[in-house]
PDB file of N, CA and C in Angstrom:
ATOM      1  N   UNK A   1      99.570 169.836 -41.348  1.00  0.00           N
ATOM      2  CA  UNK A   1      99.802 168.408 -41.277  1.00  0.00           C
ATOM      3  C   UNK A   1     100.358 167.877 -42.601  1.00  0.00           C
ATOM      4  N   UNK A   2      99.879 168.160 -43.553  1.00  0.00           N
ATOM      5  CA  UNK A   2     100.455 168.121 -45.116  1.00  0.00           C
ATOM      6  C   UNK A   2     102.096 168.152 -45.032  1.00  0.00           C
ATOM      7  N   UNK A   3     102.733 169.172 -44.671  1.00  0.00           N
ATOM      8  CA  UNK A   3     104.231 168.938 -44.553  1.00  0.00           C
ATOM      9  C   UNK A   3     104.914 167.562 -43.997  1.00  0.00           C
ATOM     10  N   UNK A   4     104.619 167.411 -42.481  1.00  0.00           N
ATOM     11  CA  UNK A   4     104.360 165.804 -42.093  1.00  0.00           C
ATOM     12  C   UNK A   4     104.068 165.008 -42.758  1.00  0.00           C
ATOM     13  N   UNK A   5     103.239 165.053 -43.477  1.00  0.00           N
ATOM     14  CA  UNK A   5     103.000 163.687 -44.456  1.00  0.00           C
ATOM     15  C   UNK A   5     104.019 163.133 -45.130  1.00  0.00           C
ATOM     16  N   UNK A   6     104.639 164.424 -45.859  1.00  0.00           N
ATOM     17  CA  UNK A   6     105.091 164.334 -46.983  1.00  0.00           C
ATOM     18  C   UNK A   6     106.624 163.990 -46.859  1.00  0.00           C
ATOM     19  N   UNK A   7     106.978 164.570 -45.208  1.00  0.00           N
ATOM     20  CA  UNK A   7     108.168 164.170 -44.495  1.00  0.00           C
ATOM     21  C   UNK A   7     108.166 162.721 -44.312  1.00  0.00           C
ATOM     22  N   UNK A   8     107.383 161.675 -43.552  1.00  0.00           N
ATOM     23  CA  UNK A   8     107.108 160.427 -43.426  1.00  0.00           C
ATOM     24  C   UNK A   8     106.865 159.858 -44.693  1.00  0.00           C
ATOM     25  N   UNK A   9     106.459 159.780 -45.773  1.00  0.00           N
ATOM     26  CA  UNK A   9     106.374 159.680 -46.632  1.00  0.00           C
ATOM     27  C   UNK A   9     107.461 159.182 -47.354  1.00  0.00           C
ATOM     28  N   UNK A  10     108.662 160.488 -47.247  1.00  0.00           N
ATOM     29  CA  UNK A  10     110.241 160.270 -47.807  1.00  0.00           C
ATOM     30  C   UNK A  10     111.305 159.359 -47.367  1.00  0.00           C
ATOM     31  N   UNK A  11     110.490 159.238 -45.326  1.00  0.00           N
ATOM     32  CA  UNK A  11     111.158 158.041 -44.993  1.00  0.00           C
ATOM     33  C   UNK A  11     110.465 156.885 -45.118  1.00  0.00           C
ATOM     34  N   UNK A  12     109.571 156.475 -45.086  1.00  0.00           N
ATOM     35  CA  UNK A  12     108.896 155.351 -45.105  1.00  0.00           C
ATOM     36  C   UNK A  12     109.622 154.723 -46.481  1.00  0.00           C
ATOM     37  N   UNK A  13     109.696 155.267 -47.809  1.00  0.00           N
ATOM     38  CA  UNK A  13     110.132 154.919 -49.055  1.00  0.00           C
ATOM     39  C   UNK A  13     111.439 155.106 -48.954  1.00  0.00           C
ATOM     40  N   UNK A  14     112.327 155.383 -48.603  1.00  0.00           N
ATOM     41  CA  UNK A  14     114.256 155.281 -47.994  1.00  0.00           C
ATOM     42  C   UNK A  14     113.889 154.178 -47.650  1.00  0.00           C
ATOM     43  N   UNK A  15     113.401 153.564 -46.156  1.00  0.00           N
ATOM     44  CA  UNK A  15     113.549 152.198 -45.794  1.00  0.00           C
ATOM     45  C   UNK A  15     113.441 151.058 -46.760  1.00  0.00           C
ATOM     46  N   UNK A  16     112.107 151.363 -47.638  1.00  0.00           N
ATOM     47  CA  UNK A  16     112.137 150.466 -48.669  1.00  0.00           C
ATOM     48  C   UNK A  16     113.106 150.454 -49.540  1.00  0.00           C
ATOM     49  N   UNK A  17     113.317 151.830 -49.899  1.00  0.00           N
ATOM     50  CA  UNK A  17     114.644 151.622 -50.744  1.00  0.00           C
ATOM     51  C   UNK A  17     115.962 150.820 -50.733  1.00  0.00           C
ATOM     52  N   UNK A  18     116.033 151.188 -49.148  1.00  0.00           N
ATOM     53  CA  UNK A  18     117.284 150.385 -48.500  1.00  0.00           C
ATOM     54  C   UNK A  18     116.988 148.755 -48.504  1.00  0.00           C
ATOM     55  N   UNK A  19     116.043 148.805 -48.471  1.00  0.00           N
ATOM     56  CA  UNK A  19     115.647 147.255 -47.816  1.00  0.00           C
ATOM     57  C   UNK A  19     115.909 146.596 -49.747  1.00  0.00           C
ATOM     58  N   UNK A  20     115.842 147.382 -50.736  1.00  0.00           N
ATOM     59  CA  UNK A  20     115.895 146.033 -51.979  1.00  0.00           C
ATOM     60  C   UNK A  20     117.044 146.570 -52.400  1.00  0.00           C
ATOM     61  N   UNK A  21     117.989 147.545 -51.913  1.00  0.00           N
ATOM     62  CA  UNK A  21     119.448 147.826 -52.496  1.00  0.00           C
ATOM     63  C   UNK A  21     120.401 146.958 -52.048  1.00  0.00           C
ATOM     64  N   UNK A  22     120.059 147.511 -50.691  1.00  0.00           N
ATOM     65  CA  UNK A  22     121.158 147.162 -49.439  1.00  0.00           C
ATOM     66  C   UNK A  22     121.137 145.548 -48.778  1.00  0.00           C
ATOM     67  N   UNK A  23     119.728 145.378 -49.095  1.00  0.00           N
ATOM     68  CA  UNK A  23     119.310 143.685 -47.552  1.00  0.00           C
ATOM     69  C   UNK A  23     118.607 142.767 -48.939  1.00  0.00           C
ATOM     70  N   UNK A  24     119.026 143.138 -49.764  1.00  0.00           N
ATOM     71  CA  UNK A  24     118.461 141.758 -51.316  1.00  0.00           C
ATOM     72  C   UNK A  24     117.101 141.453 -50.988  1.00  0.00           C
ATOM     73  N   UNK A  25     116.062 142.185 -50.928  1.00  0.00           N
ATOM     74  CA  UNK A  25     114.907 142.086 -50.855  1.00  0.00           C
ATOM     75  C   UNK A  25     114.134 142.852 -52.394  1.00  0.00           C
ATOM     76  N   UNK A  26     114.635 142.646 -53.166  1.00  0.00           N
ATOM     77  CA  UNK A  26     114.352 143.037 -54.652  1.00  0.00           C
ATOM     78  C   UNK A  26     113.439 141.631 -55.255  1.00  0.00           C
ATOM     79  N   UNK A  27     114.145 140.478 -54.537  1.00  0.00           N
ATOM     80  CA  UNK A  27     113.325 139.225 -54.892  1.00  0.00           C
ATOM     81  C   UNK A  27     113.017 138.306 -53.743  1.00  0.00           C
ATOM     82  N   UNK A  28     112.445 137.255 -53.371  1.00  0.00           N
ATOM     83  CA  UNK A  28     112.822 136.618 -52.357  1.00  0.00           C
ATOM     84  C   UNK A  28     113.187 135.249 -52.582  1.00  0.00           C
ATOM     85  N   UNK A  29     113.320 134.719 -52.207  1.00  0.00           N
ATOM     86  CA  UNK A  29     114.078 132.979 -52.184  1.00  0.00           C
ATOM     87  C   UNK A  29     113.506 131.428 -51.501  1.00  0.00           C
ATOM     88  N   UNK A  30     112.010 132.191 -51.044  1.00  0.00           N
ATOM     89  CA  UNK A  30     111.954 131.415 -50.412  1.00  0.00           C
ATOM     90  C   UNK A  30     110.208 131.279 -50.832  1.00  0.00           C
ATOM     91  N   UNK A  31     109.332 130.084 -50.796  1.00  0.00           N
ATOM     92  CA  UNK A  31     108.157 129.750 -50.909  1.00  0.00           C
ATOM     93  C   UNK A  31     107.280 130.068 -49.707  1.00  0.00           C
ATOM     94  N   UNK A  32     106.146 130.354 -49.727  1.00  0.00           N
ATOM     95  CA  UNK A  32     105.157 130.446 -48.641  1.00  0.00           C
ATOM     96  C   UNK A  32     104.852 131.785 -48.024  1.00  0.00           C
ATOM     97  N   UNK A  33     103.620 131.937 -47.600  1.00  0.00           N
ATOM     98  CA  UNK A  33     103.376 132.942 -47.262  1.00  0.00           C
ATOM     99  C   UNK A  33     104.357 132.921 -45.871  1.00  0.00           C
ATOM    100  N   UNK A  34     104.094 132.517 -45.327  1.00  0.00           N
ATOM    101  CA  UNK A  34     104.933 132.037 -43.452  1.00  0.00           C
ATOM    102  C   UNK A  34     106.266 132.110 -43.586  1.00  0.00           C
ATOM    103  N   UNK A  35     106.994 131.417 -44.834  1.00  0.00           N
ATOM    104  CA  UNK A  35     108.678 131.766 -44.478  1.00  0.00           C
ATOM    105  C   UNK A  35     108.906 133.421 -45.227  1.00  0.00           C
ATOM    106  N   UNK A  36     108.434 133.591 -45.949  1.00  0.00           N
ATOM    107  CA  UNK A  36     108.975 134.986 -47.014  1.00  0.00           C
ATOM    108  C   UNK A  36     108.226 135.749 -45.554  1.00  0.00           C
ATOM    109  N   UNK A  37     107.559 135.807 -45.044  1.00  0.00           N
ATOM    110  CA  UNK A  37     107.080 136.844 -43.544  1.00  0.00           C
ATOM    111  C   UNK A  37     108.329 136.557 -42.593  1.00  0.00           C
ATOM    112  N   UNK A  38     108.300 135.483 -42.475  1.00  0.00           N
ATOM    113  CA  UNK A  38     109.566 135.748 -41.531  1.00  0.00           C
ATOM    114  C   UNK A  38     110.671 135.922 -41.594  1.00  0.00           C
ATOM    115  N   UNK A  39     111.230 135.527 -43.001  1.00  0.00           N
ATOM    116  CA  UNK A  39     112.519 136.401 -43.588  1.00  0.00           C
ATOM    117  C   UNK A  39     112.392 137.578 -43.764  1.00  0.00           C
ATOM    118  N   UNK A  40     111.137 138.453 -44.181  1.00  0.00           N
ATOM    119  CA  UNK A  40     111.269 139.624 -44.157  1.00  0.00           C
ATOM    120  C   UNK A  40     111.014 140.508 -42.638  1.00  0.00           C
ATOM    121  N   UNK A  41     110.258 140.145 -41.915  1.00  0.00           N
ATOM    122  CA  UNK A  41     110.620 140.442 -40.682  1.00  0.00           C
ATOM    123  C   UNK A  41     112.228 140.048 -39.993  1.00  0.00           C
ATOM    124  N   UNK A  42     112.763 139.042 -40.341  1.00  0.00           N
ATOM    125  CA  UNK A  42     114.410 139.237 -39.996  1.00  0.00           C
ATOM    126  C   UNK A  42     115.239 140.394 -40.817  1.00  0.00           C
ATOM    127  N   UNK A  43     115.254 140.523 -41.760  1.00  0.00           N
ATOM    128  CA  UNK A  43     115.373 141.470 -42.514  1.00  0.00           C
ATOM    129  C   UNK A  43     115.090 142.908 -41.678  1.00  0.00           C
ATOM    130  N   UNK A  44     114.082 143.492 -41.448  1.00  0.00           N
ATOM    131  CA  UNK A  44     114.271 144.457 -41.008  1.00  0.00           C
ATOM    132  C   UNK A  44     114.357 144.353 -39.707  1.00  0.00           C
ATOM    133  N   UNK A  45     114.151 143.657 -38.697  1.00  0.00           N
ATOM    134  CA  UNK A  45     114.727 143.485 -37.741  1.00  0.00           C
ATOM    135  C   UNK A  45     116.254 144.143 -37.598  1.00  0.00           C
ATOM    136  N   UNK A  46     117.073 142.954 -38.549  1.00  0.00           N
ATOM    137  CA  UNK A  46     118.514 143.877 -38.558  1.00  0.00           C
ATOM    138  C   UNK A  46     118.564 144.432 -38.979  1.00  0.00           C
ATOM    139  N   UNK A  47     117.641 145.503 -39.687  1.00  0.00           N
ATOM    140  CA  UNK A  47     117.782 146.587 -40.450  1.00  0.00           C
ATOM    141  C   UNK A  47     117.894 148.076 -39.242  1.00  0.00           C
ATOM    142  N   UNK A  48     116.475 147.858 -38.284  1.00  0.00           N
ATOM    143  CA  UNK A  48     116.460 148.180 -36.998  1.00  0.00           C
ATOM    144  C   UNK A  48     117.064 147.966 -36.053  1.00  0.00           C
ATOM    145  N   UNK A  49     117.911 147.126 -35.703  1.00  0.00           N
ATOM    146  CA  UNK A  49     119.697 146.875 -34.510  1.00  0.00           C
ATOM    147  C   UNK A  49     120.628 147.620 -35.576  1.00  0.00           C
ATOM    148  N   UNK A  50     120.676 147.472 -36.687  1.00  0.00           N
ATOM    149  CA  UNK A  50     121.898 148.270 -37.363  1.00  0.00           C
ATOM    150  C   UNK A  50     121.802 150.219 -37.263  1.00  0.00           C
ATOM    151  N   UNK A  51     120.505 150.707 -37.362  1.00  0.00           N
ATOM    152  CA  UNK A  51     120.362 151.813 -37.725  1.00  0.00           C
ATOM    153  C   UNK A  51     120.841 152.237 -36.057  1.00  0.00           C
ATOM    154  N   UNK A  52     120.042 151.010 -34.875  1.00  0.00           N
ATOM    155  CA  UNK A  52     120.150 152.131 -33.446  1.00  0.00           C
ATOM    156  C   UNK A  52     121.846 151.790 -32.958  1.00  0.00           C
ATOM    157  N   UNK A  53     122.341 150.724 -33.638  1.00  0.00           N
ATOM    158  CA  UNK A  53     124.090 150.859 -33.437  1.00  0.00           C
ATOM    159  C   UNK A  53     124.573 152.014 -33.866  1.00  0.00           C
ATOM    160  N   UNK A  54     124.194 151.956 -34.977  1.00  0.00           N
ATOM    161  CA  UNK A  54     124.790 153.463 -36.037  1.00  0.00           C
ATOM    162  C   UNK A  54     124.818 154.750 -34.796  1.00  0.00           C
ATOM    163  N   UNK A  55     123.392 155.043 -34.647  1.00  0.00           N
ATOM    164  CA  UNK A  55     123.254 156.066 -33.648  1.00  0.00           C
ATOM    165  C   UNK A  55     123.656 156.016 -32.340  1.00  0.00           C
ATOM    166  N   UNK A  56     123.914 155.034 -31.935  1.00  0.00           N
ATOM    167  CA  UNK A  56     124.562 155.164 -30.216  1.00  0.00           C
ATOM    168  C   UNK A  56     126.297 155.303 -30.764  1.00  0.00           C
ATOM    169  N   UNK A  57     126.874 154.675 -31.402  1.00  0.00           N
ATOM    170  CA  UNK A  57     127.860 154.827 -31.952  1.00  0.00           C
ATOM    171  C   UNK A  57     127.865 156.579 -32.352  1.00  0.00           C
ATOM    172  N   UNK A  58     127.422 156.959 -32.996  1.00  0.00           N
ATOM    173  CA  UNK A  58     127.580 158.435 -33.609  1.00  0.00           C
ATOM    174  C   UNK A  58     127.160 159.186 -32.107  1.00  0.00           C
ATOM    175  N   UNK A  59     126.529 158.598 -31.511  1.00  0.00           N
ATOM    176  CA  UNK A  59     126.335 160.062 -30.161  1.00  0.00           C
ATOM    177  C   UNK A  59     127.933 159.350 -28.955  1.00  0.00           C
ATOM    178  N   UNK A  60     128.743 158.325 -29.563  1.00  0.00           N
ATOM    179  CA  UNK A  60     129.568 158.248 -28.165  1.00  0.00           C
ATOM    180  C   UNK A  60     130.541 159.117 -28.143  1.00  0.00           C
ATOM    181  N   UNK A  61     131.321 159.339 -27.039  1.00  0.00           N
ATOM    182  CA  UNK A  61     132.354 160.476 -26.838  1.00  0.00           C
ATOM    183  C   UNK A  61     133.142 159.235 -27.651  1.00  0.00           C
ATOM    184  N   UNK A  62     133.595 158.315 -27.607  1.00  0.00           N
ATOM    185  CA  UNK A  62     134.596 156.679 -28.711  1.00  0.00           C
ATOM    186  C   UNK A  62     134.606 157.684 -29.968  1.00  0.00           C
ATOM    187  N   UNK A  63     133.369 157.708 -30.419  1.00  0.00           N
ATOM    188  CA  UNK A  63     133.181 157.552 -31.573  1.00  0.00           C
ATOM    189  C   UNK A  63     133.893 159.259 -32.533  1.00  0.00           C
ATOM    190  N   UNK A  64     133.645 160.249 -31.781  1.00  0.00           N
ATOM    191  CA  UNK A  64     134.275 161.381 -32.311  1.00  0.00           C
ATOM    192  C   UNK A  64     135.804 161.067 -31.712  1.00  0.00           C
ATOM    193  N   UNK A  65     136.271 160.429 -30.798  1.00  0.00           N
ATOM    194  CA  UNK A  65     137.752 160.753 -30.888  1.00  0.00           C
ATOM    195  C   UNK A  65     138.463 160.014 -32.079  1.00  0.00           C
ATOM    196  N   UNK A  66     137.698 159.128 -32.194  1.00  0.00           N
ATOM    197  CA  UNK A  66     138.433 158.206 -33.264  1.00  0.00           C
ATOM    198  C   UNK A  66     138.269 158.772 -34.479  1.00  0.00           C
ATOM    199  N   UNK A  67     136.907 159.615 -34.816  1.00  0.00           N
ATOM    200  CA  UNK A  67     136.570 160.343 -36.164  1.00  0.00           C
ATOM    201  C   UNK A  67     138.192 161.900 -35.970  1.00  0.00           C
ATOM    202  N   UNK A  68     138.680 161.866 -34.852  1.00  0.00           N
ATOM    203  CA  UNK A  68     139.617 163.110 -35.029  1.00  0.00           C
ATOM    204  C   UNK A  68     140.972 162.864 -35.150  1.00  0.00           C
ATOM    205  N   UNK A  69     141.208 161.227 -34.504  1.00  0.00           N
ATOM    206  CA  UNK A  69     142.482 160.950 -35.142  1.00  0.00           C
ATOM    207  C   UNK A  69     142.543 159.328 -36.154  1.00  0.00           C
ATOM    208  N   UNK A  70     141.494 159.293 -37.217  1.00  0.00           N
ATOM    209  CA  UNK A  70     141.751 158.663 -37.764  1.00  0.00           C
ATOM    210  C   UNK A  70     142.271 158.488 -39.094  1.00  0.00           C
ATOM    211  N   UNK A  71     142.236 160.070 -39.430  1.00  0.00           N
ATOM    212  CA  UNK A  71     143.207 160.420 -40.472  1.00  0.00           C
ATOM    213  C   UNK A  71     144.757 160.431 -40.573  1.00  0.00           C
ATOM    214  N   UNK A  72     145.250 160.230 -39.335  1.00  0.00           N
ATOM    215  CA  UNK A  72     146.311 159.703 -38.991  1.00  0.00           C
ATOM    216  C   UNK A  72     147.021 158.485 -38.997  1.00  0.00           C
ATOM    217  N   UNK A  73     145.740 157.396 -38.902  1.00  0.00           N
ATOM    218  CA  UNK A  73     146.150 156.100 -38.308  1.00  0.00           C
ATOM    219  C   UNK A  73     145.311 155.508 -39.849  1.00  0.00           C
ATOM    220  N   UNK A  74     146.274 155.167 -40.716  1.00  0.00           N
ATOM    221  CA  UNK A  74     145.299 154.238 -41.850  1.00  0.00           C
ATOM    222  C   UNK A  74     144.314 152.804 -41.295  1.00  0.00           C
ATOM    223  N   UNK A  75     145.360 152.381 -39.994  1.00  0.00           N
ATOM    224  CA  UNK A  75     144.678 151.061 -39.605  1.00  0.00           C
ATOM    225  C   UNK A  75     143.835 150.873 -38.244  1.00  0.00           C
ATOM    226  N   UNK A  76     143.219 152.638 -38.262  1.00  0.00           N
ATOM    227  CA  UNK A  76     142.242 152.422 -37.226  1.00  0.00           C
ATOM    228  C   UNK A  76     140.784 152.520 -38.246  1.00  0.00           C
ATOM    229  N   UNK A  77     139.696 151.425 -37.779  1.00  0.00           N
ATOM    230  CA  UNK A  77     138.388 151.120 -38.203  1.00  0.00           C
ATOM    231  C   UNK A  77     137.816 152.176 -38.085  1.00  0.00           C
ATOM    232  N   UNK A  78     137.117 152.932 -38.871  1.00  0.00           N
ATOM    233  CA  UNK A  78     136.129 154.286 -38.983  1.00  0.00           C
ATOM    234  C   UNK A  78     134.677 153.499 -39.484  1.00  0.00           C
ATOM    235  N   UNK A  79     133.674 153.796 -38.995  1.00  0.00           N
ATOM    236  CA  UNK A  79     132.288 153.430 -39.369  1.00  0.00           C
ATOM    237  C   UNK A  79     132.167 154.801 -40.347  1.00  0.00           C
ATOM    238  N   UNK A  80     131.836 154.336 -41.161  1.00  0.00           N
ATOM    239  CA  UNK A  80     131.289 155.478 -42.399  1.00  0.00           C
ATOM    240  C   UNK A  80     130.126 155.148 -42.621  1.00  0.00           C
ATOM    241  N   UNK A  81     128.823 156.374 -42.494  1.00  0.00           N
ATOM    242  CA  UNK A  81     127.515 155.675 -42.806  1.00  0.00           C
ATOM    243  C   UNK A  81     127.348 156.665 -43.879  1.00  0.00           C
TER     244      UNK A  81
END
């Protein structure tokens, strides 16, 4: 079970990481216990719709044809994660 831990562990602290790099949660902006909760629950909210876009996107048949001819096309949109 020790291995597990230590696996969850590495993600649990990525999310955080992400969350004060990536989503400006390094400080907050706002007073009160009640609004800084619910900004930070919006916060990862879209943190969670962005990650399961990412992944339905990366499993579509769309998504590899465009990863095979988009080295071709400068002005086709590539998601890079």
């Amino acid at each position: 079970m020790f291995p597990l831990c230590t696996v969850a562990k590495e993600t649990i602290e990525r999310v955080f990481a992400d969350a004060k790099e990536k989503h400006a949660m390094r400080y907050t902006h706002h007073r009160g216990l009640a609004r800084v909760s619910a900004w930070v629950r919006l916060k990862y909210a879209a943190m969670n719709l962005k990650k399961i876009a990412i992944g339905k996107w990366n499993a579509s048949n769309f998504a590899s044809y465009i990863m095979i001819f988009a080295p071709f096309n400068d002005k086709t949109p590539v998601l890079v994660v």
